[in-house]
PDB file of N, CA and C in Angstrom:
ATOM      1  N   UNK A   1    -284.118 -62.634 -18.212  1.00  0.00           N
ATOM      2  CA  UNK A   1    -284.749 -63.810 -17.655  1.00  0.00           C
ATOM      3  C   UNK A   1    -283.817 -65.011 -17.848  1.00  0.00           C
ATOM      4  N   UNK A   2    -283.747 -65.846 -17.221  1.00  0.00           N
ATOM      5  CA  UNK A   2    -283.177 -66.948 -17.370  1.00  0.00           C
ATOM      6  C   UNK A   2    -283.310 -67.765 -17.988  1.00  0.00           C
ATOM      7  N   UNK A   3    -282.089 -68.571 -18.599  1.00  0.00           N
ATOM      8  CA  UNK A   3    -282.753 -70.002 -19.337  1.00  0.00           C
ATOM      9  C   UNK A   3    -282.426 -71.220 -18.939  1.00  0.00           C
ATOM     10  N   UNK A   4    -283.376 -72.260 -19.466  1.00  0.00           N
ATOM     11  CA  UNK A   4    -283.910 -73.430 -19.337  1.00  0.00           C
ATOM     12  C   UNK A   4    -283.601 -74.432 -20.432  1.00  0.00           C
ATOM     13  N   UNK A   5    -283.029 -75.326 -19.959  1.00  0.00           N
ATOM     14  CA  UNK A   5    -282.794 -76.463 -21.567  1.00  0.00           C
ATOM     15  C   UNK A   5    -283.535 -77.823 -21.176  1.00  0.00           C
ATOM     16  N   UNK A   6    -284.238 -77.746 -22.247  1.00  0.00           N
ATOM     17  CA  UNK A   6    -284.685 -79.519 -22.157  1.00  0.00           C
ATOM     18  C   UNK A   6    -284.082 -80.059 -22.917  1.00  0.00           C
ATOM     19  N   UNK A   7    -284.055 -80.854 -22.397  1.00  0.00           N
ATOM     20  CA  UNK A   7    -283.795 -82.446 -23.109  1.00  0.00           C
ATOM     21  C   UNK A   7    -284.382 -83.767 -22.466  1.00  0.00           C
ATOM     22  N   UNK A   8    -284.730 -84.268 -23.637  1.00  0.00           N
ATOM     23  CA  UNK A   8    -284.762 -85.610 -22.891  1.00  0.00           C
ATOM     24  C   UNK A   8    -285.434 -86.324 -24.138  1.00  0.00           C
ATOM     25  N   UNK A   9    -286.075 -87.414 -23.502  1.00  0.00           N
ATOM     26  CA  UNK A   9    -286.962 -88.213 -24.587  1.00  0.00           C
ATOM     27  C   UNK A   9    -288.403 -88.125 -24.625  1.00  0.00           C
ATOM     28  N   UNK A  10    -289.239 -88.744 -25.262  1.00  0.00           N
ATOM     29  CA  UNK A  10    -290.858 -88.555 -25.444  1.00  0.00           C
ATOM     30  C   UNK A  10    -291.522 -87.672 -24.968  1.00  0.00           C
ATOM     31  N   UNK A  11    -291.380 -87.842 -23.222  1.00  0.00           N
ATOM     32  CA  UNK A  11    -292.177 -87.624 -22.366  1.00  0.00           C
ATOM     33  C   UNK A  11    -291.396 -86.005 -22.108  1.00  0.00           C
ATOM     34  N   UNK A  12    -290.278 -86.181 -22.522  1.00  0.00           N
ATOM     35  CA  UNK A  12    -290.156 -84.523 -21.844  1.00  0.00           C
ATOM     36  C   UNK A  12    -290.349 -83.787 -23.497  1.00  0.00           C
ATOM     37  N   UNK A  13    -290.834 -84.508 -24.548  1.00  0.00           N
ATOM     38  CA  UNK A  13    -291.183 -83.889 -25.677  1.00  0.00           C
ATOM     39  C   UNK A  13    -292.345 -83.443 -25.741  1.00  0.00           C
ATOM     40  N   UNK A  14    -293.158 -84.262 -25.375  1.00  0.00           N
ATOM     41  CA  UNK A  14    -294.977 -83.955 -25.076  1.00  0.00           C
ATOM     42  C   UNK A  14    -295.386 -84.803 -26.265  1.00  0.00           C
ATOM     43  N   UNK A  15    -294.957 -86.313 -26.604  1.00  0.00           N
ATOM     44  CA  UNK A  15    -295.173 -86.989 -27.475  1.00  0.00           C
ATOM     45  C   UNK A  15    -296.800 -87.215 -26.978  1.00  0.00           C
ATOM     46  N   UNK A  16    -297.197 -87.437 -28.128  1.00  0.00           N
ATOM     47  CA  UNK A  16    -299.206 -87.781 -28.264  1.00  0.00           C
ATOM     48  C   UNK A  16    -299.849 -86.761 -27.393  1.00  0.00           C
ATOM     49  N   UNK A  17    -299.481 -85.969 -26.719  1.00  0.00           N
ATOM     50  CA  UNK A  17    -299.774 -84.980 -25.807  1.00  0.00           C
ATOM     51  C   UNK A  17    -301.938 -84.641 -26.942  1.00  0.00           C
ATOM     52  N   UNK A  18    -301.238 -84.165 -28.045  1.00  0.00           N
ATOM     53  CA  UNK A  18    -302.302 -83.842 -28.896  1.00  0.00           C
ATOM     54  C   UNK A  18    -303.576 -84.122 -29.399  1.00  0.00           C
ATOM     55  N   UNK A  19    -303.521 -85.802 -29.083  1.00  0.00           N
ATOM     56  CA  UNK A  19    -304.656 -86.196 -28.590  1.00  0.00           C
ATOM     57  C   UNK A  19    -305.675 -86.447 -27.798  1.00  0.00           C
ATOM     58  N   UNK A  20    -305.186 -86.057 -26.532  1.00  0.00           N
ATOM     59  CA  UNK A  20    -306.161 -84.786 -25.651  1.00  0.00           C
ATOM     60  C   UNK A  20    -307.332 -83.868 -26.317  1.00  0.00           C
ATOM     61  N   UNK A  21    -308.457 -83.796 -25.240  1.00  0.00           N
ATOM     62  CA  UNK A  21    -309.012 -82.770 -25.950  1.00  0.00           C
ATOM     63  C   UNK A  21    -308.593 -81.614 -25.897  1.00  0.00           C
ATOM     64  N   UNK A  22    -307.561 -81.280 -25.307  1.00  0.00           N
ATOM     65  CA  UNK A  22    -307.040 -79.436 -25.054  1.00  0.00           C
ATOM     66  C   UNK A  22    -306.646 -79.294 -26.354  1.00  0.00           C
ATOM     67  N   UNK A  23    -306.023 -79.622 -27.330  1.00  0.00           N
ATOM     68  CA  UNK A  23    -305.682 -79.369 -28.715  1.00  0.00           C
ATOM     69  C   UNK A  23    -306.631 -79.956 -29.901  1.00  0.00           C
ATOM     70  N   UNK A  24    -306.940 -79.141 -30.783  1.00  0.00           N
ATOM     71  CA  UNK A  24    -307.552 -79.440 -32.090  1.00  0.00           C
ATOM     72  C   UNK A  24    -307.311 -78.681 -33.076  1.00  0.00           C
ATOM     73  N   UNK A  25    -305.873 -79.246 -33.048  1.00  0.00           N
ATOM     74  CA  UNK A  25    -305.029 -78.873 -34.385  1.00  0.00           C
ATOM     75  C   UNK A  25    -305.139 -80.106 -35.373  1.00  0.00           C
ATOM     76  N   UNK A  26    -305.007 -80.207 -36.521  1.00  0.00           N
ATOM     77  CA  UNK A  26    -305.035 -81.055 -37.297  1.00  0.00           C
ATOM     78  C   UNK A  26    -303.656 -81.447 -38.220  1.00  0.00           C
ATOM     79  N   UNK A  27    -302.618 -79.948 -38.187  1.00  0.00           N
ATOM     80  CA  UNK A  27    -301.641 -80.070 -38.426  1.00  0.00           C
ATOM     81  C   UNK A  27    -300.636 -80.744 -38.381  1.00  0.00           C
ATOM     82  N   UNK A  28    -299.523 -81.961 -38.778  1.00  0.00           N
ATOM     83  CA  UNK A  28    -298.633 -82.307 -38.027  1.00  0.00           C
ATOM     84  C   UNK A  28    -297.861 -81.671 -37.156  1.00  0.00           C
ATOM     85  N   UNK A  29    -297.182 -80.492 -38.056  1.00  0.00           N
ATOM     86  CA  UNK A  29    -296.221 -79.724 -37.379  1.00  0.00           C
ATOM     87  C   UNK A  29    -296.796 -78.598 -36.180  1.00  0.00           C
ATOM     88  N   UNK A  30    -297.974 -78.140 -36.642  1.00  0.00           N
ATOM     89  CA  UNK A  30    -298.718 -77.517 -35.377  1.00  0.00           C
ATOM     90  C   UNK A  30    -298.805 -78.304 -34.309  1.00  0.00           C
ATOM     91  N   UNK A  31    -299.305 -79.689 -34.378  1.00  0.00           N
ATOM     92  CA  UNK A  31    -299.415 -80.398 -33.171  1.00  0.00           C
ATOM     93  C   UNK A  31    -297.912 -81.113 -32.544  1.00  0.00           C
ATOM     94  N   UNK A  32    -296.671 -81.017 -33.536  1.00  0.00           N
ATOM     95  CA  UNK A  32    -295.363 -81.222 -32.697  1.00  0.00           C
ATOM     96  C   UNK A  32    -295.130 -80.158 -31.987  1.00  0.00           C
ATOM     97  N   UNK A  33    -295.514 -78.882 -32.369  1.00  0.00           N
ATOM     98  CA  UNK A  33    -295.197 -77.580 -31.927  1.00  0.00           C
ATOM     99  C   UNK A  33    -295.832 -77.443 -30.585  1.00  0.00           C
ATOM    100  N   UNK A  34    -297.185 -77.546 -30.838  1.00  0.00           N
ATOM    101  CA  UNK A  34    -297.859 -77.722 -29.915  1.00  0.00           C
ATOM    102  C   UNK A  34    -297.110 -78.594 -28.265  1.00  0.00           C
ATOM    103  N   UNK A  35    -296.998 -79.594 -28.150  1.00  0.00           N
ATOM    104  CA  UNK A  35    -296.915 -80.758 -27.948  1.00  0.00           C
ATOM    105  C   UNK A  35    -295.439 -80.058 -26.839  1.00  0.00           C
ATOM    106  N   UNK A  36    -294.477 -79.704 -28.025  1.00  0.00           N
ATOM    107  CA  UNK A  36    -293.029 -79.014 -27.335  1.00  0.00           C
ATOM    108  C   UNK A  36    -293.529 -77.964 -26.582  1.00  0.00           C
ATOM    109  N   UNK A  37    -294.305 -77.143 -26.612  1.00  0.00           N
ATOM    110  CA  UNK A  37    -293.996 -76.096 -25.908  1.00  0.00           C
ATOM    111  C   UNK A  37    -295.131 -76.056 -24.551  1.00  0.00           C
ATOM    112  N   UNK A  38    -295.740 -77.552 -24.654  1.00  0.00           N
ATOM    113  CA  UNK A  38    -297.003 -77.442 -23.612  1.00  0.00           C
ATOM    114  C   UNK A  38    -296.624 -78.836 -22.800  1.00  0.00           C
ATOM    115  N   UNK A  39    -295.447 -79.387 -22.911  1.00  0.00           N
ATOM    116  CA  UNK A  39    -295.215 -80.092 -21.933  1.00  0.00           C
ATOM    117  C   UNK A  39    -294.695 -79.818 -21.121  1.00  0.00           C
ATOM    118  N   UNK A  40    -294.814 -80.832 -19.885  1.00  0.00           N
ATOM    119  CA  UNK A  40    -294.514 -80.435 -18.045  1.00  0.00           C
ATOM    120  C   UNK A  40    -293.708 -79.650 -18.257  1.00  0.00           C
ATOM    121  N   UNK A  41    -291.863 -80.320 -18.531  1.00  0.00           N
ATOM    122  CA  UNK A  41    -290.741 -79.415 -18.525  1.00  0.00           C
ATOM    123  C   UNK A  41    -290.501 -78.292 -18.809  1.00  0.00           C
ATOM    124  N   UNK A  42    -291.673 -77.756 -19.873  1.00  0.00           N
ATOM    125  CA  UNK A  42    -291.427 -76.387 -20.335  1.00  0.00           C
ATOM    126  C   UNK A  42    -292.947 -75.456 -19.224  1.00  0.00           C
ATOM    127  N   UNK A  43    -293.697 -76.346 -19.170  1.00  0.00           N
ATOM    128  CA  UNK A  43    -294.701 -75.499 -18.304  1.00  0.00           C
ATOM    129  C   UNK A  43    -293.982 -75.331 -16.853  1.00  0.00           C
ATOM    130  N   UNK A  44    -293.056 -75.905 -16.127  1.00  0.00           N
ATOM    131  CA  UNK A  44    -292.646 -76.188 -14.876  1.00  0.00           C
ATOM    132  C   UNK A  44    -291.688 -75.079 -15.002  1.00  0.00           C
ATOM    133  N   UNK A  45    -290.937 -75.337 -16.085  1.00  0.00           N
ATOM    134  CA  UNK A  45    -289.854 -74.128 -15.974  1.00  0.00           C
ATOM    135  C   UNK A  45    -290.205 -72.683 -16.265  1.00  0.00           C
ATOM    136  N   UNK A  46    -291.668 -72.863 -17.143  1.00  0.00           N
ATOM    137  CA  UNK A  46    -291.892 -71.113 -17.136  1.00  0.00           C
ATOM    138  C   UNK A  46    -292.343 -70.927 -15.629  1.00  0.00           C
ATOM    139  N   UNK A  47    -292.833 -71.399 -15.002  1.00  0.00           N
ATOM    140  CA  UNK A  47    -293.855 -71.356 -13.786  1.00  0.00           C
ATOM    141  C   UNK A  47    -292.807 -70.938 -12.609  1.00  0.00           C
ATOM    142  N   UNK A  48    -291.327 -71.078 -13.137  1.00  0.00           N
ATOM    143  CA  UNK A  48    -290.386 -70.937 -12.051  1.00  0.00           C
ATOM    144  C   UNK A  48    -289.553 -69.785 -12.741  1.00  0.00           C
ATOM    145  N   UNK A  49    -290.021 -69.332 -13.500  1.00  0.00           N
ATOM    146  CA  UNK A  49    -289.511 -67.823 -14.346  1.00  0.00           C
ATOM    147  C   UNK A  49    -288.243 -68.086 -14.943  1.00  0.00           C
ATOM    148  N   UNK A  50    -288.611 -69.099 -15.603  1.00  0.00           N
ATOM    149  CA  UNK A  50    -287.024 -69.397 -17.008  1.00  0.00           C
ATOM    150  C   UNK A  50    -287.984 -69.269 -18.012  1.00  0.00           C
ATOM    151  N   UNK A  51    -286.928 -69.012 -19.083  1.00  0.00           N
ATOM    152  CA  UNK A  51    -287.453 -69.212 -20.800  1.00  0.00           C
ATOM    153  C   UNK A  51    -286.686 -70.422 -21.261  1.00  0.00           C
ATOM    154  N   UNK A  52    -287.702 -71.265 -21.443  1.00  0.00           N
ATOM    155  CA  UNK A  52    -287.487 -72.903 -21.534  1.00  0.00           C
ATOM    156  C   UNK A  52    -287.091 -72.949 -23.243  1.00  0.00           C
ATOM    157  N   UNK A  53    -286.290 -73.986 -23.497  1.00  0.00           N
ATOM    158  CA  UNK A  53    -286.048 -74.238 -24.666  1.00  0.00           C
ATOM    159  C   UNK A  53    -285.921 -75.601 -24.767  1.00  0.00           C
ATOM    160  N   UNK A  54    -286.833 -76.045 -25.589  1.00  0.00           N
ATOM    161  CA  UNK A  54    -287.057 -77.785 -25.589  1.00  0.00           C
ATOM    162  C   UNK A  54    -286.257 -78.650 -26.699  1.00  0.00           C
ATOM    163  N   UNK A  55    -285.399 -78.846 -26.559  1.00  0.00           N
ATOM    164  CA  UNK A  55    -284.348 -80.007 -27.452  1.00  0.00           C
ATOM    165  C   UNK A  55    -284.750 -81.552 -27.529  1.00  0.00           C
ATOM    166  N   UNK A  56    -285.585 -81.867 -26.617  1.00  0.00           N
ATOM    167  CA  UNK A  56    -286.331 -82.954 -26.504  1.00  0.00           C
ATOM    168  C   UNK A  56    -286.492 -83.673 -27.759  1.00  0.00           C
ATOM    169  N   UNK A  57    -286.239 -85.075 -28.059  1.00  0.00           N
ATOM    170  CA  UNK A  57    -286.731 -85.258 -29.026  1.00  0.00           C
ATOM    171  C   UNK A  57    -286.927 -86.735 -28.737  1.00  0.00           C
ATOM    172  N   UNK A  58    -288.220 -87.365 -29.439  1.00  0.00           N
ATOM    173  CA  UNK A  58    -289.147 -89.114 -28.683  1.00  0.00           C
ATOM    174  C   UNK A  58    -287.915 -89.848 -29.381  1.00  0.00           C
ATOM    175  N   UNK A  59    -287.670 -90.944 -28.640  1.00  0.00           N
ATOM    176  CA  UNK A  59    -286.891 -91.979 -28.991  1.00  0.00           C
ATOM    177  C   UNK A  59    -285.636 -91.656 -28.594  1.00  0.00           C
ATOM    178  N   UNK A  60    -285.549 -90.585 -27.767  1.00  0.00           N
ATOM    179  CA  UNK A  60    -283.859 -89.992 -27.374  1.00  0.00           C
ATOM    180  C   UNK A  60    -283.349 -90.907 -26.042  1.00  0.00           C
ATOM    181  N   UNK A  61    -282.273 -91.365 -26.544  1.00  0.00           N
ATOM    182  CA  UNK A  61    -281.405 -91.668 -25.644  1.00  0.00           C
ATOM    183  C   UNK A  61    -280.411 -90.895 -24.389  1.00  0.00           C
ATOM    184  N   UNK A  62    -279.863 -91.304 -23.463  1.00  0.00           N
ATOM    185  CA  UNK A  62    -279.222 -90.714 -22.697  1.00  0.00           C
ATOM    186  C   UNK A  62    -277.729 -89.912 -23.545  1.00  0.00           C
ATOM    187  N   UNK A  63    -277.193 -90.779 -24.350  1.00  0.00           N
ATOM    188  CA  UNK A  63    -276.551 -90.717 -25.634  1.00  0.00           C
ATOM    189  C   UNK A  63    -276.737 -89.416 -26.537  1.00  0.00           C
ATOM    190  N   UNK A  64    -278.020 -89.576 -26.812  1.00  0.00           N
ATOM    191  CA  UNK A  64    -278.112 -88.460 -27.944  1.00  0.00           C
ATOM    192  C   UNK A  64    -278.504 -86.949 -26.973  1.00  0.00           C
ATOM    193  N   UNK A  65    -278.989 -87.553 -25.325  1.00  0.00           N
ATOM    194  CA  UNK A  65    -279.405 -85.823 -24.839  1.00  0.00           C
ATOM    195  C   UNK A  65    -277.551 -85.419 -24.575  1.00  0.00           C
ATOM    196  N   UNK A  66    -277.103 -85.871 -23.992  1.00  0.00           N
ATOM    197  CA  UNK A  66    -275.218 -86.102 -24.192  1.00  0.00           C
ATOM    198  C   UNK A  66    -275.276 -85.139 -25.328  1.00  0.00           C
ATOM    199  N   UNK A  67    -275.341 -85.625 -26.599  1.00  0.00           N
ATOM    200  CA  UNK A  67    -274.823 -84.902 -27.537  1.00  0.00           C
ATOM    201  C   UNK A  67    -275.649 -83.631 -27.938  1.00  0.00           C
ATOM    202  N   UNK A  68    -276.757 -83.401 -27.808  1.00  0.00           N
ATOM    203  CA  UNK A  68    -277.313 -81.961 -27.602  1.00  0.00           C
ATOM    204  C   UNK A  68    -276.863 -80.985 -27.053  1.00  0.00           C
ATOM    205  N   UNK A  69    -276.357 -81.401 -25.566  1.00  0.00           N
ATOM    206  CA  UNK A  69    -276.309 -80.954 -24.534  1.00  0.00           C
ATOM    207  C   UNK A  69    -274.646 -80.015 -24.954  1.00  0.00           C
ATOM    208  N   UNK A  70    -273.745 -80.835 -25.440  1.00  0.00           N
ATOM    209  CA  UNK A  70    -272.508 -80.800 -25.781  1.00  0.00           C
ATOM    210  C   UNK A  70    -272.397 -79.553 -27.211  1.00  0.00           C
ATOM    211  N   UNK A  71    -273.690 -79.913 -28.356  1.00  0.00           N
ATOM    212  CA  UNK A  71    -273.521 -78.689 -29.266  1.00  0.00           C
ATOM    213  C   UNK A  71    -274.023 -77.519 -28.577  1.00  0.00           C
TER     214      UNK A  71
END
């Protein structure tokens, strides 16, 4: 299957995503987890038959997806 890289900032992280009612996790890390693997970019790209991998991280710059992108 193919792969998929995210990157980006907040929104392609699924920042606050969790406060929705679709999640009632209470966890931090469950609900970052959460959050990464149920946003658009990764739902869009399974939906188009990649295995998405989310590097995303809130507060990311064009700069820092650059340097993701590069390791």
């Amino acid at each position: 299957m193919p792969k998929a890289i995210v990157v980006g900032c907040s929104h392609a992280a699924g920042a606050k995503m969790h406060l929705g009612p679709e999640c009632t996790l209470a966890d931090p890390d469950a609900q970052t987890n959460w959050e990464l693997q149920n946003s658009f970019p990764m739902q869009f790209a399974r939906s188009k038959g990649y295995t998405p991998y989310n590097y995303s991280i809130s507060g990311g710059s064009n700069d820092a997806m650059f340097r993701i992108c590069a390791e």
